[in-house]
Protein backbone atom coordinates (compact mmCIF):
# COMPACT_ATOMS: atom_id res chain seq x y z
CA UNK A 1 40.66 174.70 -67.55
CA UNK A 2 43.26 176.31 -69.56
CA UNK A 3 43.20 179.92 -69.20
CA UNK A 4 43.49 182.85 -72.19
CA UNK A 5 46.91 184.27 -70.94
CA UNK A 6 48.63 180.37 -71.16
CA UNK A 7 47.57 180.03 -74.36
CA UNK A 8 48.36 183.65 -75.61
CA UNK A 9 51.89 183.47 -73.96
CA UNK A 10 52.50 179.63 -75.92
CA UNK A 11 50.78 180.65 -78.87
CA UNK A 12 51.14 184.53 -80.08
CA UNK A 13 48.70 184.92 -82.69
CA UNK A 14 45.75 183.23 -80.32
CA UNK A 15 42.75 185.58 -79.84
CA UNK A 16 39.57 185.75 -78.07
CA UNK A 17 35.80 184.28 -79.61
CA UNK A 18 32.84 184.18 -77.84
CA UNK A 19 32.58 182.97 -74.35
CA UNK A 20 35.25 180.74 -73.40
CA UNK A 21 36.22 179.82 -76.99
CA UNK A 22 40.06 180.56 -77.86
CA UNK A 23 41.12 180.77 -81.80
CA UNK A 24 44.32 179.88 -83.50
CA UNK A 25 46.58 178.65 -86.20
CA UNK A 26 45.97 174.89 -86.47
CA UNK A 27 49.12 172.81 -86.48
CA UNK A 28 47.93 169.64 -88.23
CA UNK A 29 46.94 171.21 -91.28
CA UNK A 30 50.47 171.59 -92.37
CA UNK A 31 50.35 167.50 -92.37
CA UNK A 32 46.85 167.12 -93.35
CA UNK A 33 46.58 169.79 -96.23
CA UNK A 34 50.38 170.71 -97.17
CA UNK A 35 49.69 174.18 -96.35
CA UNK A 36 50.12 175.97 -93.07
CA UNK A 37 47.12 177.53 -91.42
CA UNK A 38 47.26 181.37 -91.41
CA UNK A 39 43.36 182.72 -90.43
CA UNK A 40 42.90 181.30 -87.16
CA UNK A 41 40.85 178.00 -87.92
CA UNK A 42 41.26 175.79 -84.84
CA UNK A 43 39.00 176.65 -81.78
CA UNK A 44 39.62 175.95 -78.64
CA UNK A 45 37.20 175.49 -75.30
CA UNK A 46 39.42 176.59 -72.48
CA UNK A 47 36.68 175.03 -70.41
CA UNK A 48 36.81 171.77 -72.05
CA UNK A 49 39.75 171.71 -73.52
CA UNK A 50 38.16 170.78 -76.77
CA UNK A 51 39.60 171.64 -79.95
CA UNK A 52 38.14 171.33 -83.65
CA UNK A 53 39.85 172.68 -86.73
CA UNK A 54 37.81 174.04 -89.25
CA UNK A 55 39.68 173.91 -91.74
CA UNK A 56 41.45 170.20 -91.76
CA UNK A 57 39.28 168.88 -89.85
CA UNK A 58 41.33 167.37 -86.98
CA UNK A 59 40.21 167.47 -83.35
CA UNK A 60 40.69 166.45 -79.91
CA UNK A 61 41.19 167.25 -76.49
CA UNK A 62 43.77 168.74 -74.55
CA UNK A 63 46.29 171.30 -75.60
CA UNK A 64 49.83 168.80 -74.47
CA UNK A 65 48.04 165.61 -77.26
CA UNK A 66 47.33 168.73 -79.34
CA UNK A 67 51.24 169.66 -79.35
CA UNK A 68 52.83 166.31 -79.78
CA UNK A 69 50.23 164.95 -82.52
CA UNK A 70 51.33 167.46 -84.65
CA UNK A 71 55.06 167.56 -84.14
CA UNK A 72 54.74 171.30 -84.71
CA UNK A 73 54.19 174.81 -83.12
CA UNK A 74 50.88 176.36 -83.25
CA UNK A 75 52.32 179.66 -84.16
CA UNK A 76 55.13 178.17 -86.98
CA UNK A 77 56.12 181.54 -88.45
CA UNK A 78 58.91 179.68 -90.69
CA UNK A 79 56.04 178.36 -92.39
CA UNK A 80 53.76 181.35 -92.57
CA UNK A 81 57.27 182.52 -94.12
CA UNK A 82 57.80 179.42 -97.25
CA UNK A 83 53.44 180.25 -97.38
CA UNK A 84 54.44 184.05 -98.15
CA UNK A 85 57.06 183.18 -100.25
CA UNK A 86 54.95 180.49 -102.25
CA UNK A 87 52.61 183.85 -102.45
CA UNK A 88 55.04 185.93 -103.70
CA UNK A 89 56.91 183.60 -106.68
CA UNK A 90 53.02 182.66 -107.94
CA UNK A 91 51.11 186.08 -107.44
CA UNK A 92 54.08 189.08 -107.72
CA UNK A 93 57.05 189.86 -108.85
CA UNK A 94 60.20 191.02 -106.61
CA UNK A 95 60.15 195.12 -107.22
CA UNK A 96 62.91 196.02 -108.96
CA UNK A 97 64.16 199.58 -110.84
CA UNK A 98 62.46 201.46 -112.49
CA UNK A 99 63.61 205.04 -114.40
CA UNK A 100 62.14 208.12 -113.86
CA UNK A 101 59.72 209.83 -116.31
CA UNK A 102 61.41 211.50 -118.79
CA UNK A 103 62.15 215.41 -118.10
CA UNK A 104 61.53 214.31 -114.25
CA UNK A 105 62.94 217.19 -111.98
CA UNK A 106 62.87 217.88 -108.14
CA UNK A 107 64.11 221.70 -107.55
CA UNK A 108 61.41 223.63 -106.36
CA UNK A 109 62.60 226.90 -105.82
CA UNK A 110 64.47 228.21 -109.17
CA UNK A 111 62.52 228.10 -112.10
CA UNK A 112 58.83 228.76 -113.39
CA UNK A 113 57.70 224.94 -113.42
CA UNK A 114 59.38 224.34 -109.89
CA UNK A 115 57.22 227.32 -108.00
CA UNK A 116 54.24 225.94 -109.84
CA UNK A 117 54.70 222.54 -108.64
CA UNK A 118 56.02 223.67 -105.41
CA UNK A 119 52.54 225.86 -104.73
CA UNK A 120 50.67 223.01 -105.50
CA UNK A 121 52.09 220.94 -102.92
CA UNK A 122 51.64 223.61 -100.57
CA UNK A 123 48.48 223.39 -101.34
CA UNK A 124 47.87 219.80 -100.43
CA UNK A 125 49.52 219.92 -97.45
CA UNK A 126 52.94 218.89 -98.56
CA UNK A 127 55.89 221.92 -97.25
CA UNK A 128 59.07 222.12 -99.59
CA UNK A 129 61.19 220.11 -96.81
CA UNK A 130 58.68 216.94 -96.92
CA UNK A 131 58.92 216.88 -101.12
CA UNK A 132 63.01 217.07 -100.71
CA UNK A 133 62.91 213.98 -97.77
CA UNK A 134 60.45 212.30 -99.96
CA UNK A 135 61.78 212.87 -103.46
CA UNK A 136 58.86 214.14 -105.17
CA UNK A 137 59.11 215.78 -107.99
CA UNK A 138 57.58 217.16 -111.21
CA UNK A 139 57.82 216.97 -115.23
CA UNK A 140 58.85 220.18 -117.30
CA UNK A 141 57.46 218.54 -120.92
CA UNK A 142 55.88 215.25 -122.24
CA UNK A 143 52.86 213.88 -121.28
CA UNK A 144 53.50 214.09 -117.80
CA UNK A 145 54.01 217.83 -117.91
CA UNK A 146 51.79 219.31 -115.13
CA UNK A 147 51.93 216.02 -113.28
CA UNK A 148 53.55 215.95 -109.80
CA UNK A 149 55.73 212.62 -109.95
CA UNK A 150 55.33 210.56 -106.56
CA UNK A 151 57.94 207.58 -106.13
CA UNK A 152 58.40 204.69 -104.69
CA UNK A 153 61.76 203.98 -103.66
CA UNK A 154 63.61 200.77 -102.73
CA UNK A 155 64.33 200.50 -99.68
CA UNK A 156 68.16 201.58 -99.73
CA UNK A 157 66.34 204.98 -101.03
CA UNK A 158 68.73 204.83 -103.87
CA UNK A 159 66.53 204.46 -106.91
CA UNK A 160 62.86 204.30 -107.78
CA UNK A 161 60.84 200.65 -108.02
CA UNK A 162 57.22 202.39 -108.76
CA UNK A 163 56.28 205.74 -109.58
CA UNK A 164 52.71 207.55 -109.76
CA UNK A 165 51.94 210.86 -111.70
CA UNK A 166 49.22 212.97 -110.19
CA UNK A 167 47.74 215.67 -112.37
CA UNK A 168 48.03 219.27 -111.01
CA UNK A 169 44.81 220.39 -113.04
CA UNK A 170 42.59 218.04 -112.28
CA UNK A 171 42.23 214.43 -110.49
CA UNK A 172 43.63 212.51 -112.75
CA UNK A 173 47.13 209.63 -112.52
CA UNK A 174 49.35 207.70 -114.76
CA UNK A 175 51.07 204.86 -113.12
CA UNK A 176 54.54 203.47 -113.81
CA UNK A 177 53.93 200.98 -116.40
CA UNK A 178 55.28 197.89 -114.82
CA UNK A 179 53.84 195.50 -112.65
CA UNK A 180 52.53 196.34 -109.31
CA UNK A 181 50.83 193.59 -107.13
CA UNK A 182 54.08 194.02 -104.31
CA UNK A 183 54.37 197.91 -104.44
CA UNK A 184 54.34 199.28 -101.61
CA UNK A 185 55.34 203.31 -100.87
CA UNK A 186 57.30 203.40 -97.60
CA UNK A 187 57.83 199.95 -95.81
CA UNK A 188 60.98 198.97 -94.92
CA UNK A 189 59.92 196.29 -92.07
CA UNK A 190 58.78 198.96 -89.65
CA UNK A 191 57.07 197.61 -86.07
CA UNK A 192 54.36 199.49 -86.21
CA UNK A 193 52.34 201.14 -89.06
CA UNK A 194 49.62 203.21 -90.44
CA UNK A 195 48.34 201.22 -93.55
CA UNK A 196 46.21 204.01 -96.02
CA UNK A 197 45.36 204.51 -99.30
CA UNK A 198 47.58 206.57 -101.46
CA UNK A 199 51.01 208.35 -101.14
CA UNK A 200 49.59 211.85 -100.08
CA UNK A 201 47.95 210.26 -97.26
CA UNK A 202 51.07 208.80 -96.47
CA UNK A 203 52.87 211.80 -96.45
CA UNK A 204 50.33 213.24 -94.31
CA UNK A 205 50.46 210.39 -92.00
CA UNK A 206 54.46 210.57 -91.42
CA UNK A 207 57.18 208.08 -91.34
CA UNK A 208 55.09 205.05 -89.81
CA UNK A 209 52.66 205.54 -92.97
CA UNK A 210 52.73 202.78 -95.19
CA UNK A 211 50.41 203.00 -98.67
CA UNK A 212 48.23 200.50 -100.51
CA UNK A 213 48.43 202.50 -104.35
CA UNK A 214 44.57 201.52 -103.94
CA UNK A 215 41.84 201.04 -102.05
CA UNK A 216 42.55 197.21 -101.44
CA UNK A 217 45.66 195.33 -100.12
CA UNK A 218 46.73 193.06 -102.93
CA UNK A 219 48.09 189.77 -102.71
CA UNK A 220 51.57 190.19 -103.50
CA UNK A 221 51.25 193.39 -101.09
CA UNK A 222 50.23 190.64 -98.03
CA UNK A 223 53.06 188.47 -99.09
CA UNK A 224 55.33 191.35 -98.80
CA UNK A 225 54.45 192.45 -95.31
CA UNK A 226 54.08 188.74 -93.81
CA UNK A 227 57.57 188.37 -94.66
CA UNK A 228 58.51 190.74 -91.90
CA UNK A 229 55.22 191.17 -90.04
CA UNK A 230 54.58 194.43 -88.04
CA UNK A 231 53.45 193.80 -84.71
CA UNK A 232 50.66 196.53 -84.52
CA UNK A 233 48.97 197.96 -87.66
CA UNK A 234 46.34 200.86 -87.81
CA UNK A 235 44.47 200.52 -91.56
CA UNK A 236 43.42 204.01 -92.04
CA UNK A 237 41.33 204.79 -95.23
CA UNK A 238 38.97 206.71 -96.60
CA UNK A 239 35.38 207.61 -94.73
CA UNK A 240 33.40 206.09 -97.26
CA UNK A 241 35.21 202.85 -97.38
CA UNK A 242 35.03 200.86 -94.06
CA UNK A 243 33.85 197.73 -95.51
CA UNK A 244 37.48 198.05 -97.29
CA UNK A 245 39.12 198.55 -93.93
CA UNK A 246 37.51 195.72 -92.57
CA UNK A 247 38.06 193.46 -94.93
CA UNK A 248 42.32 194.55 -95.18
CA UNK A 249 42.28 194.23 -91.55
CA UNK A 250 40.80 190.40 -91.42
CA UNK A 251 43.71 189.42 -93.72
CA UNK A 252 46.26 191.00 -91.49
CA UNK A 253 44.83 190.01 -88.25
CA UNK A 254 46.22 186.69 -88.21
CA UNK A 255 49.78 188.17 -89.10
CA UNK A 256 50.28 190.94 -86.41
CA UNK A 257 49.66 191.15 -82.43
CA UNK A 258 47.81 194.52 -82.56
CA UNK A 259 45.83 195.62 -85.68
CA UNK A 260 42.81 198.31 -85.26
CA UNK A 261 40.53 200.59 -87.83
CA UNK A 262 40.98 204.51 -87.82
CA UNK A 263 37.89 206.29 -89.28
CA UNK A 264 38.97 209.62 -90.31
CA UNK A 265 36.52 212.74 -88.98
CA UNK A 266 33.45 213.63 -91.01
CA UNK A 267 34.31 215.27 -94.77
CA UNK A 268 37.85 214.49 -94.47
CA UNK A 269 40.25 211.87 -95.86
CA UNK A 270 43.64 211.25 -94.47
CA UNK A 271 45.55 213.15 -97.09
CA UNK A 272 43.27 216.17 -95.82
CA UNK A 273 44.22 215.92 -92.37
CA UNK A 274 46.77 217.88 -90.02
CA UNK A 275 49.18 215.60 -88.55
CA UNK A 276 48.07 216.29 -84.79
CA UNK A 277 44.47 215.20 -86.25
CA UNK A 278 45.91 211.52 -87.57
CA UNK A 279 48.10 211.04 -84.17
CA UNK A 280 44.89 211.65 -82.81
CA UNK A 281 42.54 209.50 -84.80
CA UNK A 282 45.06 206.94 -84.55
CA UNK A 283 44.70 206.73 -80.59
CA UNK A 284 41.17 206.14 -81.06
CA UNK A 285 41.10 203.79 -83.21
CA UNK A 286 38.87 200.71 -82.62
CA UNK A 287 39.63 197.22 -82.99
CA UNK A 288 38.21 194.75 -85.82
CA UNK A 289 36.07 193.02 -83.98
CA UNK A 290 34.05 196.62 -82.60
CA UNK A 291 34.12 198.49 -85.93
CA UNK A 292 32.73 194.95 -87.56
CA UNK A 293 30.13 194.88 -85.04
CA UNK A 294 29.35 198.33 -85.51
CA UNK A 295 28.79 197.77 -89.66
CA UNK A 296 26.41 194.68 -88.80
């Protein structure tokens, strides 16, 4: 019988199914489909020793005729890597510069426009000191006048790659007109991450927080972080949108060691919330498999 902890200490990205059923990356789909396998299609009986991919269809018994059929690891990261990459070329493009909006300023303190904007982000949370380490920042004229100007920097932090314009008077943003599918606000290859939604939750959720621009991880975004996978992820999103936190979770799941769902209290989203309430619905988050058996 070949036990859960020998097969999680081989083969990292190996989890738990029902009874004595053990789940991971199959190796001889790389040979039989010329693609890796990156969701976890080969079961295992630890009982039997029985294994069946679902995906290529190969199968067979014992985890040593397993290994040496294949001629390579279960948990072949290179190639989740050249998959990624393959992801990346097809589906985004590599972020790049971008200029700031015209008339963009960040002083907060010395004239008419910067108080206004400054209140504002007092408002939502946001003190003076977090817009100066973040490099927010506001337009005096244009179209973007009364918009609060939330970038995306590269990760040397010396020059924008995305930006997004929030509307002081109302609800409304203007995006950066260039492509987007591999924006992300905030990752630079951290270990451990809160994924949300938007930038103010971000903010809100501190230096771990990594956001989305959007509801829904896109593909280039998934490229970008399997590149340099995290090994624990938290997705925390909005209340109202758990079957979207489920669903971003699943496509991580077979990328990281540790990835759980944070549902945010009653009436409040995570841009809403003190930073003693995240930390704290952050340690009680619930893993994928409860919160989907909760929703079904």
């Amino acid at each position: 019988m070949t036990s859960y902890e020998a097969v999680k200490a081989k083969y990292p990205e190996a989890i738990r199914g029902t009874g004595q059923e053990l789940r991971f990356n199959c190796p001889h789909c790389v040979k039989r489909l010329g693609s890796p396998n990156v969701t976890l299609k080969l079961y295992l009986n630890a009982a039997t020793e029985r294994w069946t991919c679902f995906r290529c269809s190969a199968k067979g018994v014992g985890l040593k005729r397993l290994d040496i059929e294949s001629g390579v690891p279960i948990y072949d990261r290179e190639a989740i890597r050249t998959m990624a990459s393959t992801m990346h070329a097809e589906e985004a493009l590599v972020s790049d510069y971008v200029a700031a909006p015209d008339s963009f300023a960040n002083e907060f303190t010395l004239s008419r426009e910067g108080m206004r904007a400054g209140r504002y982000l007092l408002n939502r949370g946001v003190t003076l000191e977090q817009a100066e380490g973040w490099g927010l920042g506001y337009c005096t004229e244009g179209k973007l006048k009364d918009f609060i100007i939330l970038p995306v920097w590269h990760v040397s932090g010396d020059y924008m790659v995305y930006w997004v314009a929030r509307s002081m008077k109302g609800k409304s943003y203007i995006n950066a007109q260039v492509p987007s599918n591999d924006i992300l606000w905030n990752w630079t290859g951290q270990e451990h991450i809160i994924l949300v939604e938007g930038i103010f939750d971000g903010i809100a959720a501190g230096r771990n927080a990594v956001a989305m621009l959007g509801k829904l991880l896109k593909k280039g975004q998934l490229a970008k972080l399997v590149m340099c996978p995290p090994k624990s992820v938290c997705v925390m999103v909005d209340r109202d949108a758990r079957a979207d936190a489920i669903s971003i979770a699943s496509r991580l799941q077979p990328f990281v060691e540790h990835i759980t769902i944070a549902t945010p209290p009653e009436g409040k989203d995570p841009g809403d919330m003190l930073p003693t309430e995240i930390l704290r619905c952050v340690a009680t988050a619930k893993t994928l498999e409860r919160v989907t058996r909760e929703v079904s």
